[in-house]
C-alpha atoms as a PDB file:
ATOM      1  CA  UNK A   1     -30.415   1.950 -12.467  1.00  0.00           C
ATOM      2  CA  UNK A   2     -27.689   5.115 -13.696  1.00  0.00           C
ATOM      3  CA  UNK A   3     -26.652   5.182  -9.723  1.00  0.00           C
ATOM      4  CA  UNK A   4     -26.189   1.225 -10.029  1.00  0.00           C
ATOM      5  CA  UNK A   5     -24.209   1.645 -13.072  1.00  0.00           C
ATOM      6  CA  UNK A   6     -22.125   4.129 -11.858  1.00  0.00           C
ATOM      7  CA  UNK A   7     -21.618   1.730  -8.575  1.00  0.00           C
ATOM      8  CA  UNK A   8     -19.514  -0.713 -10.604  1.00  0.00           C
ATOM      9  CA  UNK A   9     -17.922   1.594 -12.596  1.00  0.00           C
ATOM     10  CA  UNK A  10     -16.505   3.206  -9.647  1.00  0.00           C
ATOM     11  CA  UNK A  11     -15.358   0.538  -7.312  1.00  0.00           C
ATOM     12  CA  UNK A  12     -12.780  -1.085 -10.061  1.00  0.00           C
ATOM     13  CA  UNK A  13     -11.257   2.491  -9.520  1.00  0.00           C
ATOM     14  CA  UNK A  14      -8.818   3.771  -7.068  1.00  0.00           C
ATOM     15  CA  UNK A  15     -10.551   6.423  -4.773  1.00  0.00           C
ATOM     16  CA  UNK A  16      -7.465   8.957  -4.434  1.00  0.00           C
ATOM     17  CA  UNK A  17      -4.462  10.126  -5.314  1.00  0.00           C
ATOM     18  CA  UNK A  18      -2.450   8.494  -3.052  1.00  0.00           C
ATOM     19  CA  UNK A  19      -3.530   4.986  -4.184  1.00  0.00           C
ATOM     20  CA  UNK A  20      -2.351   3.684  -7.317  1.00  0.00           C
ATOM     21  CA  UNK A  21      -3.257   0.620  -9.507  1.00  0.00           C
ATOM     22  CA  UNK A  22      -1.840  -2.511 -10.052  1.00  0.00           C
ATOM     23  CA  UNK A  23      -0.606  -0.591 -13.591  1.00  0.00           C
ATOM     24  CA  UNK A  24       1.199   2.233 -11.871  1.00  0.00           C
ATOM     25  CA  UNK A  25       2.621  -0.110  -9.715  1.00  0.00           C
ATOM     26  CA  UNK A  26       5.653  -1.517 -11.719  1.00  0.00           C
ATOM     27  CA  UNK A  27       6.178   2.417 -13.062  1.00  0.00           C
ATOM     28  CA  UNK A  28       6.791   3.643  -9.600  1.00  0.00           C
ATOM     29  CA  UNK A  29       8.770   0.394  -8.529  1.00  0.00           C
ATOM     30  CA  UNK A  30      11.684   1.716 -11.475  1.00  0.00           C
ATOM     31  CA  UNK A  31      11.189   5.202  -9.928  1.00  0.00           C
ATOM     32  CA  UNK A  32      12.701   3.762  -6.814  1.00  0.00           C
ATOM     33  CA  UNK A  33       9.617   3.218  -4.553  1.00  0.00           C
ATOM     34  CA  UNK A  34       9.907   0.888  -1.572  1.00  0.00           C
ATOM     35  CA  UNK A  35       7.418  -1.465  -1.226  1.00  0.00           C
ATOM     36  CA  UNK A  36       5.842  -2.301   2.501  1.00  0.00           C
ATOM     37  CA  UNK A  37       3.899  -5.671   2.879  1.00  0.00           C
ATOM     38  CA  UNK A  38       1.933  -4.587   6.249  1.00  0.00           C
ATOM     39  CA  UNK A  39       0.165  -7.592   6.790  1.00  0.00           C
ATOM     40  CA  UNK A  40       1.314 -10.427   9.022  1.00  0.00           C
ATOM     41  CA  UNK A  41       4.767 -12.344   9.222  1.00  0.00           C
ATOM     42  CA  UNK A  42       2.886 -15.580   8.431  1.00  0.00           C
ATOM     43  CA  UNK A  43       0.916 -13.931   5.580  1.00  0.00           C
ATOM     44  CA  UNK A  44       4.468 -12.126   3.632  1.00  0.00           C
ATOM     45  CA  UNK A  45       5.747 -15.671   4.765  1.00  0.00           C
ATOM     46  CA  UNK A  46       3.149 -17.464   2.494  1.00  0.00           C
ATOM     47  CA  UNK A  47       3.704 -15.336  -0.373  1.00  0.00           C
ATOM     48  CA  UNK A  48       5.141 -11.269  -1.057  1.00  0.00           C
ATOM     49  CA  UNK A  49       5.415  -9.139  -3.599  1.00  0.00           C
ATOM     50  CA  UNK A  50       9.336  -9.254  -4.509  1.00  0.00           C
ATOM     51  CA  UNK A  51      11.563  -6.854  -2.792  1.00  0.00           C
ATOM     52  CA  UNK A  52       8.966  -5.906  -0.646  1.00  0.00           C
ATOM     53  CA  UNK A  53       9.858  -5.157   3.493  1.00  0.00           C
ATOM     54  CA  UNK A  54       7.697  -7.019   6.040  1.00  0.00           C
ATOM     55  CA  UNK A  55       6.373  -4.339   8.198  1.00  0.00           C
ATOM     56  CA  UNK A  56       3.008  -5.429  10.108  1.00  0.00           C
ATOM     57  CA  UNK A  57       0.365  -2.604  10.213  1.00  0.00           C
ATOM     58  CA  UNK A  58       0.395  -3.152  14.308  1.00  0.00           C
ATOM     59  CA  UNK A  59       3.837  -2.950  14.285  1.00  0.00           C
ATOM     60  CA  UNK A  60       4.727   0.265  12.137  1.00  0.00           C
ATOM     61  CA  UNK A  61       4.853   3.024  15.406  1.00  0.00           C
ATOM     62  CA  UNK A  62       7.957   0.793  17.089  1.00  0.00           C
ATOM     63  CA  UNK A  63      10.083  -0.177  13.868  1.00  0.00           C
ATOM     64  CA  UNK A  64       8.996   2.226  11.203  1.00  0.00           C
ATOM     65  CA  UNK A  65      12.230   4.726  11.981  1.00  0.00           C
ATOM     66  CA  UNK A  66      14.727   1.348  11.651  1.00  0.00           C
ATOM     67  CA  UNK A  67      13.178   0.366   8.885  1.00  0.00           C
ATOM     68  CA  UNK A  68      12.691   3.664   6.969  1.00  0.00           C
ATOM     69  CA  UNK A  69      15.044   6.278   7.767  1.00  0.00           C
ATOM     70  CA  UNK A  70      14.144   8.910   5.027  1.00  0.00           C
ATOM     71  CA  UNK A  71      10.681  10.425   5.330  1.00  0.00           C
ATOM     72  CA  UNK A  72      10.544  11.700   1.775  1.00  0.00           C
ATOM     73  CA  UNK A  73      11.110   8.285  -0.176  1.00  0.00           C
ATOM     74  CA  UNK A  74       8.202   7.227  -2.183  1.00  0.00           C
ATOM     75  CA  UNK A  75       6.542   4.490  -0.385  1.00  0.00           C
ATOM     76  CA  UNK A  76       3.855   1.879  -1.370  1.00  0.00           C
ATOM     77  CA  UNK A  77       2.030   0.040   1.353  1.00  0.00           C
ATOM     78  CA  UNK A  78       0.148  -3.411   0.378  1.00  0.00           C
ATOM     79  CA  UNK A  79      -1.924  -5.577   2.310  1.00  0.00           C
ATOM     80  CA  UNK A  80      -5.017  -8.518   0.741  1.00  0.00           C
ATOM     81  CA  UNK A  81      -7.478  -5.969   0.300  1.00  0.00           C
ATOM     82  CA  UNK A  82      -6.169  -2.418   0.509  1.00  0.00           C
ATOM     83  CA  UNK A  83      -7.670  -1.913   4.191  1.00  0.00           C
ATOM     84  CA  UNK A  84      -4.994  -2.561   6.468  1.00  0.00           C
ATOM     85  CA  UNK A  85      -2.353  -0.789   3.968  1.00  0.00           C
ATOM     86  CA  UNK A  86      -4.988   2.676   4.152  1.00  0.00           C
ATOM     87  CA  UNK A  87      -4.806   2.333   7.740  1.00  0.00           C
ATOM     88  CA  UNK A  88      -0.855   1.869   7.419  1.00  0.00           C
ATOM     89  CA  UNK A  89      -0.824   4.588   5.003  1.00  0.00           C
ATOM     90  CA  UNK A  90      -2.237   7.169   7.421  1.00  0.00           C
ATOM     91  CA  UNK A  91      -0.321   6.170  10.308  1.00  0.00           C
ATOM     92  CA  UNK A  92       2.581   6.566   7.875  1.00  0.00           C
ATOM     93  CA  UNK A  93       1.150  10.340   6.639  1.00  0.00           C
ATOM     94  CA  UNK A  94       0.669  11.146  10.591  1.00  0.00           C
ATOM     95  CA  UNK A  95       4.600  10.423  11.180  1.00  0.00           C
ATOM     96  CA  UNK A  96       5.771  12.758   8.843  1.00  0.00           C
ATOM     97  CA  UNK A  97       6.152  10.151   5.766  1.00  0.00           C
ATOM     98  CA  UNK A  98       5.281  12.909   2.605  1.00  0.00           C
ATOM     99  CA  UNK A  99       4.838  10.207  -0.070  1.00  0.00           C
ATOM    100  CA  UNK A 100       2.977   6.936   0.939  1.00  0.00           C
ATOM    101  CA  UNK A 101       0.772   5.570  -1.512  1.00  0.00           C
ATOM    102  CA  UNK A 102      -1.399   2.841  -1.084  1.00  0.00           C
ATOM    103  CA  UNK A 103      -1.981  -0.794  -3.659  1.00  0.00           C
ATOM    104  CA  UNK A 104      -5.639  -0.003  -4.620  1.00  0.00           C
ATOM    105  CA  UNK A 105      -7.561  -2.931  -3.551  1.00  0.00           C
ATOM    106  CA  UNK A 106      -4.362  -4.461  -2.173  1.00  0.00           C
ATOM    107  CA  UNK A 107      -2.938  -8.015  -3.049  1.00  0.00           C
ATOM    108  CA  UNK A 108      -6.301  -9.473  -4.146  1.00  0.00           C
ATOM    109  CA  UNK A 109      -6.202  -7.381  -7.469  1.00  0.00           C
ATOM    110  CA  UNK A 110      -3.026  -8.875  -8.736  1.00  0.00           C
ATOM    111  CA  UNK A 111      -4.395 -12.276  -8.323  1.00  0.00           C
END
């Protein structure tokens, strides 16, 4: 029953820390963070996140240096759920991006 308890507790909480909550969010938005919507042109059609870039997730190798030119900007990555955004994130990390954090949980926790 404790390990239950301690289930729930858990997965309202980001996992690391290079994903922040829907609460740090605005804070690193006045910092100067960019915001990257990785999920599909029809989905950041349908609805974004304001000022946010459209960058797919399958299409961050072959525009990523266009788009973002200075590997040391803070950068959030956001997707529905938070799993295409971690995958983004890493990708990101590999290219020599130093901060990338990604929306904990993604769109759906906003909602």
């Amino acid at each position: 029953m404790l390990q239950k308890f301690r289930y729930v507790l858990n997965r309202n909480r980001c996992c690391c820390e290079t994903e922040i909550s829907k609460e740090q969010l605005g804070k690193m938005i006045e910092k100067g963070a960019i915001l990257i919507d990785v999920r599909s042109p029809q989905e950041f059609t349908e609805g974004h996140l304001e000022n946010a870039i459209s960058l797919p997730e399958y299409e961050i190798n072959e525009k990523v240096d266009h788009i973002l030119p200075d590997q040391s900007q803070i950068i959030i990555v956001y997707c529905s759920t938070g799993h295409r955004s971690e995958k983004a994130q890493k990708e990101l990390e590999r290219l020599g991006y130093q901060k990338v954090y990604n929306l904990c949980k993604g769109l759906d926790t906003l909602i």
